[in-house]
Structure formats: C-alpha cells, structure tokens
PDB file of N, CA and C in Angstrom:
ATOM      1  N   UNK A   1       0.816  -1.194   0.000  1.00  0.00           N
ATOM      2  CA  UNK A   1       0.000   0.000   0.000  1.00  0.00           C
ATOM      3  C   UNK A   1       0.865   1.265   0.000  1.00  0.00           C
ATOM      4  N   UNK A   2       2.332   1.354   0.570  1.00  0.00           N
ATOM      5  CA  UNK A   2       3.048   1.972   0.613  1.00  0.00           C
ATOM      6  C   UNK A   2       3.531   2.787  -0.738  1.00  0.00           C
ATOM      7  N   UNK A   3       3.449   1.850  -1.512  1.00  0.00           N
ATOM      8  CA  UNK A   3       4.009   2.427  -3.249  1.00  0.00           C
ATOM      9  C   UNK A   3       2.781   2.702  -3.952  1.00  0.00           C
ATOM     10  N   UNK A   4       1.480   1.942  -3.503  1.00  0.00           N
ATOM     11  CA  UNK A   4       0.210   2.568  -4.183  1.00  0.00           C
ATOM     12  C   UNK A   4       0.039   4.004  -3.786  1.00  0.00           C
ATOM     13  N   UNK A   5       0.093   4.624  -2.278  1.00  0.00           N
ATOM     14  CA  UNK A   5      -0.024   5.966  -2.053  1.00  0.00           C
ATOM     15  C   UNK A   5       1.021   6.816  -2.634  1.00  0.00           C
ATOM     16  N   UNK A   6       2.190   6.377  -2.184  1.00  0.00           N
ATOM     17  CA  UNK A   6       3.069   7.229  -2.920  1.00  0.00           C
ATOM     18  C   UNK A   6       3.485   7.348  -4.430  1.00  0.00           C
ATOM     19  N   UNK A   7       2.783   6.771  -5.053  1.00  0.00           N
ATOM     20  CA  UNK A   7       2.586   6.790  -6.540  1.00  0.00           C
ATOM     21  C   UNK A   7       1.384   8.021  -6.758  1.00  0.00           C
ATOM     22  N   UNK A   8       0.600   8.086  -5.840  1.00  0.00           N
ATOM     23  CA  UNK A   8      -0.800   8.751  -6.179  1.00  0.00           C
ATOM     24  C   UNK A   8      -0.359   9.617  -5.897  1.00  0.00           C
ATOM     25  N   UNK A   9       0.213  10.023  -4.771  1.00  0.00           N
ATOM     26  CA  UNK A   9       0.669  11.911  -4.024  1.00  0.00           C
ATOM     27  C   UNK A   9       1.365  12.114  -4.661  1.00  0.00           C
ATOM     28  N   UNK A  10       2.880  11.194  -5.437  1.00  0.00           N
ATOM     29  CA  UNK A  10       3.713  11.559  -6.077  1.00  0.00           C
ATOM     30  C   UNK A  10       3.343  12.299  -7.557  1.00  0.00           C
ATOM     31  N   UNK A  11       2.081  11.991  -7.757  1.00  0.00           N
ATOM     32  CA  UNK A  11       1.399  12.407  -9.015  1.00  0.00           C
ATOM     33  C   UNK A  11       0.896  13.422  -8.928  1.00  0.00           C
ATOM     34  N   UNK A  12       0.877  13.936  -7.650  1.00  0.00           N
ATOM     35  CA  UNK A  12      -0.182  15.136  -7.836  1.00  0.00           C
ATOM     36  C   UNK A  12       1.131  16.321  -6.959  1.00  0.00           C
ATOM     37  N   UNK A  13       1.735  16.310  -6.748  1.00  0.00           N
ATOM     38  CA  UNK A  13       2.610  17.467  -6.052  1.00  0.00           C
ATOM     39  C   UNK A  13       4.185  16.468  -6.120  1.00  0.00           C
ATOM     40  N   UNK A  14       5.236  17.262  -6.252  1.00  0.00           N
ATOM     41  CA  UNK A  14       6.519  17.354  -5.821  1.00  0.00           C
ATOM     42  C   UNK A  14       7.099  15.749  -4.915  1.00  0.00           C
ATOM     43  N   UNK A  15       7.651  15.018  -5.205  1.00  0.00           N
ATOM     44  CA  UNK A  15       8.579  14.029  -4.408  1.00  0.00           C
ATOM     45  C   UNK A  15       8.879  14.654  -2.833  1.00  0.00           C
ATOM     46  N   UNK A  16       9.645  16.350  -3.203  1.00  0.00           N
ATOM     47  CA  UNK A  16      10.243  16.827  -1.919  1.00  0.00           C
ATOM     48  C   UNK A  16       9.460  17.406  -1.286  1.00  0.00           C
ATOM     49  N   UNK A  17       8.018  17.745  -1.512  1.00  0.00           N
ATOM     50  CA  UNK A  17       7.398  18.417  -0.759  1.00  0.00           C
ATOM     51  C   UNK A  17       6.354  17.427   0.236  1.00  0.00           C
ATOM     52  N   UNK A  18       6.384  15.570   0.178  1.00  0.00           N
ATOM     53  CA  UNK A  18       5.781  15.348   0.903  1.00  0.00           C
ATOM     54  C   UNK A  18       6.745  13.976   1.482  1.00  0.00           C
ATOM     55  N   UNK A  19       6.376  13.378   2.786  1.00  0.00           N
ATOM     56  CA  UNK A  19       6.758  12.193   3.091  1.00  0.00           C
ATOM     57  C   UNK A  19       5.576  11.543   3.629  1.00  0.00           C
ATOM     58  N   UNK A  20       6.222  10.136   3.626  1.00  0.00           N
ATOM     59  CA  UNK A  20       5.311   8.959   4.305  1.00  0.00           C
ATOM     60  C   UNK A  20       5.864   8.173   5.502  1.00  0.00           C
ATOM     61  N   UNK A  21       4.711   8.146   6.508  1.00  0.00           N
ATOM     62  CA  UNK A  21       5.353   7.157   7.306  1.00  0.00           C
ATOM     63  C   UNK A  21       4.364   6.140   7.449  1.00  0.00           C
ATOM     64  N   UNK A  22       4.914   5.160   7.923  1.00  0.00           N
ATOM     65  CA  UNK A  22       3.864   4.055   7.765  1.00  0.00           C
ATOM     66  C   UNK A  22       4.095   3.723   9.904  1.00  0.00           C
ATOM     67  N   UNK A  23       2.640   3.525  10.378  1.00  0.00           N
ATOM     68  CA  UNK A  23       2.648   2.945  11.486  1.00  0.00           C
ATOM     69  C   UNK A  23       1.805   1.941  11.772  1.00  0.00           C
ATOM     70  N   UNK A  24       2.158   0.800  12.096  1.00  0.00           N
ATOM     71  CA  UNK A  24       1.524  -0.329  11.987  1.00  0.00           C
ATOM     72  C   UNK A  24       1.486  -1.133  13.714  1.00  0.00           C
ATOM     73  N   UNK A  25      -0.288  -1.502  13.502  1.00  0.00           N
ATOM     74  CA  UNK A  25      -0.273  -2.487  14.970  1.00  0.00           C
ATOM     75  C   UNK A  25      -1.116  -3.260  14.792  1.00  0.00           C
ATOM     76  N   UNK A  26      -0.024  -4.362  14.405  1.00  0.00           N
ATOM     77  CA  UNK A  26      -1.046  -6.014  14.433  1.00  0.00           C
ATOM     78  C   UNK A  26      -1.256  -5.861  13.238  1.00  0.00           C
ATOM     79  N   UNK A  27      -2.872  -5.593  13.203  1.00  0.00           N
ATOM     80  CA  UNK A  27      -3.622  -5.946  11.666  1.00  0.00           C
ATOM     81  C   UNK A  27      -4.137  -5.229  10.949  1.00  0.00           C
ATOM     82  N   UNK A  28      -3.885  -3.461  11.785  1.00  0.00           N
ATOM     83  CA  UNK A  28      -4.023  -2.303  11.493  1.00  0.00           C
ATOM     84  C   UNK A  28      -2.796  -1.511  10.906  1.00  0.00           C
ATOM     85  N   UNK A  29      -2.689  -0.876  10.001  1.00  0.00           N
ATOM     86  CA  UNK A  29      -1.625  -0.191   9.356  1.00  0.00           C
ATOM     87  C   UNK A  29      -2.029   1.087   8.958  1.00  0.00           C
ATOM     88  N   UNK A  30      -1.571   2.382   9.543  1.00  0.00           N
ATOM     89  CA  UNK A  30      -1.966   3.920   8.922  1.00  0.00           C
ATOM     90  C   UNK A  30      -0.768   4.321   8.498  1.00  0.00           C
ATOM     91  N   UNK A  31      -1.113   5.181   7.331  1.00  0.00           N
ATOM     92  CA  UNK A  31      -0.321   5.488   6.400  1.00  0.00           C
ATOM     93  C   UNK A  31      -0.324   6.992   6.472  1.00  0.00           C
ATOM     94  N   UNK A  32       0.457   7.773   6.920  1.00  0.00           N
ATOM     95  CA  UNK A  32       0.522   8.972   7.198  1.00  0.00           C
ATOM     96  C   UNK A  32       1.347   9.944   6.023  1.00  0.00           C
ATOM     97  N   UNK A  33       0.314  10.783   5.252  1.00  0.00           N
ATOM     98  CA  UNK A  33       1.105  11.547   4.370  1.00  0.00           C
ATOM     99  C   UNK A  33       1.438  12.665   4.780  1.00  0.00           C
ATOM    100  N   UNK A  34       2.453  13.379   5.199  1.00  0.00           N
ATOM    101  CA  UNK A  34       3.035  14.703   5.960  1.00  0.00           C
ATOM    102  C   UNK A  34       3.492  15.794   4.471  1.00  0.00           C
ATOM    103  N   UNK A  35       2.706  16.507   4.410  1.00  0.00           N
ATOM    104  CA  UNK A  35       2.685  17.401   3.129  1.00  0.00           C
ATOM    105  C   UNK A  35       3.508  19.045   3.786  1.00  0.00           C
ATOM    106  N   UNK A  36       3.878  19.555   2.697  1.00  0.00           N
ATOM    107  CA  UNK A  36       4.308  20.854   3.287  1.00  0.00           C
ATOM    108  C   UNK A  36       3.293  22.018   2.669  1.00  0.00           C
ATOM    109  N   UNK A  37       3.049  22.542   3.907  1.00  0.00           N
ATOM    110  CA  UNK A  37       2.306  23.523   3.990  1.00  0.00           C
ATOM    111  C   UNK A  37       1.365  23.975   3.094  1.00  0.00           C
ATOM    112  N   UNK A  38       2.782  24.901   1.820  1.00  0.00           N
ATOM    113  CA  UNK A  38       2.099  25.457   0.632  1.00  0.00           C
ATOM    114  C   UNK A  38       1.503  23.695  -0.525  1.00  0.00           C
ATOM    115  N   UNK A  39       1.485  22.812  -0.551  1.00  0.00           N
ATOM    116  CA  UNK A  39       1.004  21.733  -0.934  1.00  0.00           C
ATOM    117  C   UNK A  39       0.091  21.244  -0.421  1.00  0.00           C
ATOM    118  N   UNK A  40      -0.122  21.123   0.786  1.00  0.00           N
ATOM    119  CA  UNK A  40      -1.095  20.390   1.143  1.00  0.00           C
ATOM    120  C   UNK A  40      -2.992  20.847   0.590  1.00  0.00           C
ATOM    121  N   UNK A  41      -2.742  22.011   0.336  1.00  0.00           N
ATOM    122  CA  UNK A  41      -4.274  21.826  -0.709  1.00  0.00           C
ATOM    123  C   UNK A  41      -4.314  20.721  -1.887  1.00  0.00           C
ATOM    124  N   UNK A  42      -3.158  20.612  -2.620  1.00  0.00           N
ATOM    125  CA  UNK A  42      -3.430  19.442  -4.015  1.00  0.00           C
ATOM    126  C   UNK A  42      -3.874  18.863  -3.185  1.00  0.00           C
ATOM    127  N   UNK A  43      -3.432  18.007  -2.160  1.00  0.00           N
ATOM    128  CA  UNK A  43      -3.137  16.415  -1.880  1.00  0.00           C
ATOM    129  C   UNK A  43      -4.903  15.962  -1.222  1.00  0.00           C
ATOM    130  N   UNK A  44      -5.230  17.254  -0.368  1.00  0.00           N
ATOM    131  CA  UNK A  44      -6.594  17.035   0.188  1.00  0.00           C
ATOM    132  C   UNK A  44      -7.697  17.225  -0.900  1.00  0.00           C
ATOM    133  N   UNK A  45      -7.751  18.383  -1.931  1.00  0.00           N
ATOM    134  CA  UNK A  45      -8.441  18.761  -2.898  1.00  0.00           C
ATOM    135  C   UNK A  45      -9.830  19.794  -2.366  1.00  0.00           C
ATOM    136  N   UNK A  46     -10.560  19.691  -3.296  1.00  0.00           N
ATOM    137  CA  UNK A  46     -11.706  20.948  -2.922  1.00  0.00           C
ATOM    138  C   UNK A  46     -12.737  19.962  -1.929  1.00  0.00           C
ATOM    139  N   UNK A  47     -12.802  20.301  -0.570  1.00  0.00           N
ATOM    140  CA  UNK A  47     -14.073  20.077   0.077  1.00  0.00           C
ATOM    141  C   UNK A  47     -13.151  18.634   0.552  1.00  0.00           C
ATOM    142  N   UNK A  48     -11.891  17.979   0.150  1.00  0.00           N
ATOM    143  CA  UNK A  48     -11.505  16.623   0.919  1.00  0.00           C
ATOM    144  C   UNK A  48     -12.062  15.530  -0.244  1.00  0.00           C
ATOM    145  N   UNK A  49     -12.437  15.585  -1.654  1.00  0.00           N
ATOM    146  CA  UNK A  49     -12.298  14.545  -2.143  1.00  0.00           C
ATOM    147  C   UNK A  49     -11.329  14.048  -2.897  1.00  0.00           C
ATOM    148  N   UNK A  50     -10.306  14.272  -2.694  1.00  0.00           N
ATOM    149  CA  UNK A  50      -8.896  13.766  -3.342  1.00  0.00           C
ATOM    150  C   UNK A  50      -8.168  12.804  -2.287  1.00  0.00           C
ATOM    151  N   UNK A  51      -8.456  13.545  -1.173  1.00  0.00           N
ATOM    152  CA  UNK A  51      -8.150  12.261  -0.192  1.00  0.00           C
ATOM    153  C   UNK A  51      -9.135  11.345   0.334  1.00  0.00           C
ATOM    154  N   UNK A  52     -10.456  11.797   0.219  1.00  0.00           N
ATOM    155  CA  UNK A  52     -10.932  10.465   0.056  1.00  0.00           C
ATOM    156  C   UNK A  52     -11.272   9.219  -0.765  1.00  0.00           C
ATOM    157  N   UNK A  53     -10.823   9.822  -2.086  1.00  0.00           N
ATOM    158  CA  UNK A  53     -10.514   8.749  -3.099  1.00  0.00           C
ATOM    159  C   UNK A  53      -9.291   8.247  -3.132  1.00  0.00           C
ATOM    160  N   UNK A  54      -8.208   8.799  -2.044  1.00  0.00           N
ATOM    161  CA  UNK A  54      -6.831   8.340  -2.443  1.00  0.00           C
ATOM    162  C   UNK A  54      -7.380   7.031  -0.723  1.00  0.00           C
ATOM    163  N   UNK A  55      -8.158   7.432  -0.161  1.00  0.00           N
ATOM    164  CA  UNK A  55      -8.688   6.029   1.439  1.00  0.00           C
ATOM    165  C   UNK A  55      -9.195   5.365   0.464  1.00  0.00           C
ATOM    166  N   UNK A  56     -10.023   6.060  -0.229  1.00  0.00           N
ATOM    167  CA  UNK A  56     -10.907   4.375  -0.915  1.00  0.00           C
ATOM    168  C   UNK A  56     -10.647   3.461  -1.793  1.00  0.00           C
ATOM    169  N   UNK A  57      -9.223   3.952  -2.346  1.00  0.00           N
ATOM    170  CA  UNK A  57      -8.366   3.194  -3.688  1.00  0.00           C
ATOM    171  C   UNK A  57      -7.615   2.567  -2.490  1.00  0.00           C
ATOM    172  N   UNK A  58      -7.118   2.816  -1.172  1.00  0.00           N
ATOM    173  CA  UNK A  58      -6.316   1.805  -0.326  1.00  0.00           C
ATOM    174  C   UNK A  58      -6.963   0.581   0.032  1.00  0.00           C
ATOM    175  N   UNK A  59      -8.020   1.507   0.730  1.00  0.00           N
ATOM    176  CA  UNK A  59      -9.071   0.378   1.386  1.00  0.00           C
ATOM    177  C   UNK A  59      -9.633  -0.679   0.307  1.00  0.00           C
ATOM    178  N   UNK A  60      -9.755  -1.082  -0.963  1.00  0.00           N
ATOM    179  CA  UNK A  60     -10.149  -1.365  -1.358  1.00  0.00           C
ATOM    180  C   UNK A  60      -8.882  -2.225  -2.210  1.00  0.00           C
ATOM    181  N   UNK A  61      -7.685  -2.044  -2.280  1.00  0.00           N
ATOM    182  CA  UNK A  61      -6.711  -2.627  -2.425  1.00  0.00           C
ATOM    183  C   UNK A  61      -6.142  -3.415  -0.828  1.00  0.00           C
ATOM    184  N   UNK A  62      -6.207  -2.900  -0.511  1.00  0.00           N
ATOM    185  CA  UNK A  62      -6.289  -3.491   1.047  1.00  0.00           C
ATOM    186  C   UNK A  62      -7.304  -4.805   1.145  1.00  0.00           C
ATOM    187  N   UNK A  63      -8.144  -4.935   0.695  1.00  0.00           N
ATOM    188  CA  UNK A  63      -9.290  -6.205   0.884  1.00  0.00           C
ATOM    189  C   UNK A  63      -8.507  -7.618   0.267  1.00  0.00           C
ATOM    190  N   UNK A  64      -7.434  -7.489  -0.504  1.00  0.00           N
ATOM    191  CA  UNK A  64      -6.553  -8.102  -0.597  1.00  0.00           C
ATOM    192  C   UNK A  64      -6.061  -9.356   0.577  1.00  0.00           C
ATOM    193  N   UNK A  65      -5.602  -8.519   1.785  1.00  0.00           N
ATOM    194  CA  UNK A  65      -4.568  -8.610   2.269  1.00  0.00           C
ATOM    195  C   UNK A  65      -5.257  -8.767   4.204  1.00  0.00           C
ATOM    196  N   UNK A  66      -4.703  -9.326   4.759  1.00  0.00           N
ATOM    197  CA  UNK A  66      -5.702  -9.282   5.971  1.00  0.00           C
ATOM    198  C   UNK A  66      -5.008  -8.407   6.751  1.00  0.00           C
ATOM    199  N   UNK A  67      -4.786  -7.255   6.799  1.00  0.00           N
ATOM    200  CA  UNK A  67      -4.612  -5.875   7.312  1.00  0.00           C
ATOM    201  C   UNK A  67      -5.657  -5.211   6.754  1.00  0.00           C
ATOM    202  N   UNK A  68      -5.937  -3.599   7.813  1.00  0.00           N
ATOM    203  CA  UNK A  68      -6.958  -2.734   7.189  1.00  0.00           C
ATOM    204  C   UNK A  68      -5.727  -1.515   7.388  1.00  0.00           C
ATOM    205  N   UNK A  69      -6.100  -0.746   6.849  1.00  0.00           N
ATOM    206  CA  UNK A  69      -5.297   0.434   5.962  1.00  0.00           C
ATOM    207  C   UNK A  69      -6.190   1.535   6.511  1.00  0.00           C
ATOM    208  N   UNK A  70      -5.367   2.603   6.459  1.00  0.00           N
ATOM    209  CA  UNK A  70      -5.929   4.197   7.009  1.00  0.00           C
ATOM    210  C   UNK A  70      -5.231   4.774   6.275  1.00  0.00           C
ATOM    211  N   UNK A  71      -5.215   5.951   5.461  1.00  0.00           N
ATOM    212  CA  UNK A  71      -4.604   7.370   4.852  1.00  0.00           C
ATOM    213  C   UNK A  71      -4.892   8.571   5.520  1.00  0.00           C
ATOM    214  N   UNK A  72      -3.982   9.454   6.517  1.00  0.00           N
ATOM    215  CA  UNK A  72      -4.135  10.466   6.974  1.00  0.00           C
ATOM    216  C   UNK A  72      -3.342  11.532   6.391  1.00  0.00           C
ATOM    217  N   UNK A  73      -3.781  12.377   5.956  1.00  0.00           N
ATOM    218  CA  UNK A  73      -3.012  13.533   5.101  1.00  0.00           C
ATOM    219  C   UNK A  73      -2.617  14.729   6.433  1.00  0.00           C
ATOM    220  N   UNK A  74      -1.139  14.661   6.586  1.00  0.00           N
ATOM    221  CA  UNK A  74      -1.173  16.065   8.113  1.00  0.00           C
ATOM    222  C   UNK A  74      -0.184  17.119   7.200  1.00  0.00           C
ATOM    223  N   UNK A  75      -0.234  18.120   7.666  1.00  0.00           N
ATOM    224  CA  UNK A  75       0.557  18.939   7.370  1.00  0.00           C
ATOM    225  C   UNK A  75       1.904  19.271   8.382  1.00  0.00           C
ATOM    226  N   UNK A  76       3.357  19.449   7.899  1.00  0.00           N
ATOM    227  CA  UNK A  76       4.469  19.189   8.316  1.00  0.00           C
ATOM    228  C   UNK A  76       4.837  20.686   8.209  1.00  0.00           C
TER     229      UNK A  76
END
C-alpha cells in the first residue's frame, strides 16, 4: 500500500514536498502523508475529495490482504 499511495501523491505534487510514514499495529496499518504547507491543498483537494478517493483506492486494495489500511493527510 506503501508504493500505491506514494505513486498517487507523487502524481499530484513534488517528491520533496511530501513524506510517508507508515505505522503499523497487528492488523491495522496507517499510512501517514506529511505534506508541506504550501502543498497540502493538491493532496486534500476541494471540500476533501482527493483524499478520500486516495482512502478508498487503499481500502479497497487493502481487501486483498488481511490488514486494514488508514490514509491520513497532516501537514508538516
């Protein structure tokens, strides 16, 4: 899920302007995108549907796999 998100953010803003961390417990895994400042509008989009299509392309690649997946977009 790690290279699926960062393929998607990487598409829409700068390599250097965002990172990922991944924190994982057990069977739960959140995927934390830390955007900078002047970026973080692409990544969320108008009204938050860019990131919620970037949760529902995880979650749904995620059904895969017996982990569940979270995408949190924070600003750094």
């Amino acid at each position: 899920m790690y290279e699926l998100v960062d393929f998607i953010v990487g598409s829409l803003i700068d390599k250097s302007k965002y990172e990922l961390v991944i924190v994982e417990d057990g069977d739960k895994a959140d995927i934390k995108v830390l955007v900078d400042k002047d970026a973080v509008n692409a990544v969320i989009g108008k009204g938050g549907k860019i990131a919620k299509a970037i949760r529902t392309l995880v979650r749904s690649a995620g059904h895969k796999t017996d982990k569940s997946y979270g995408v949190y977009v924070e600003e750094r």
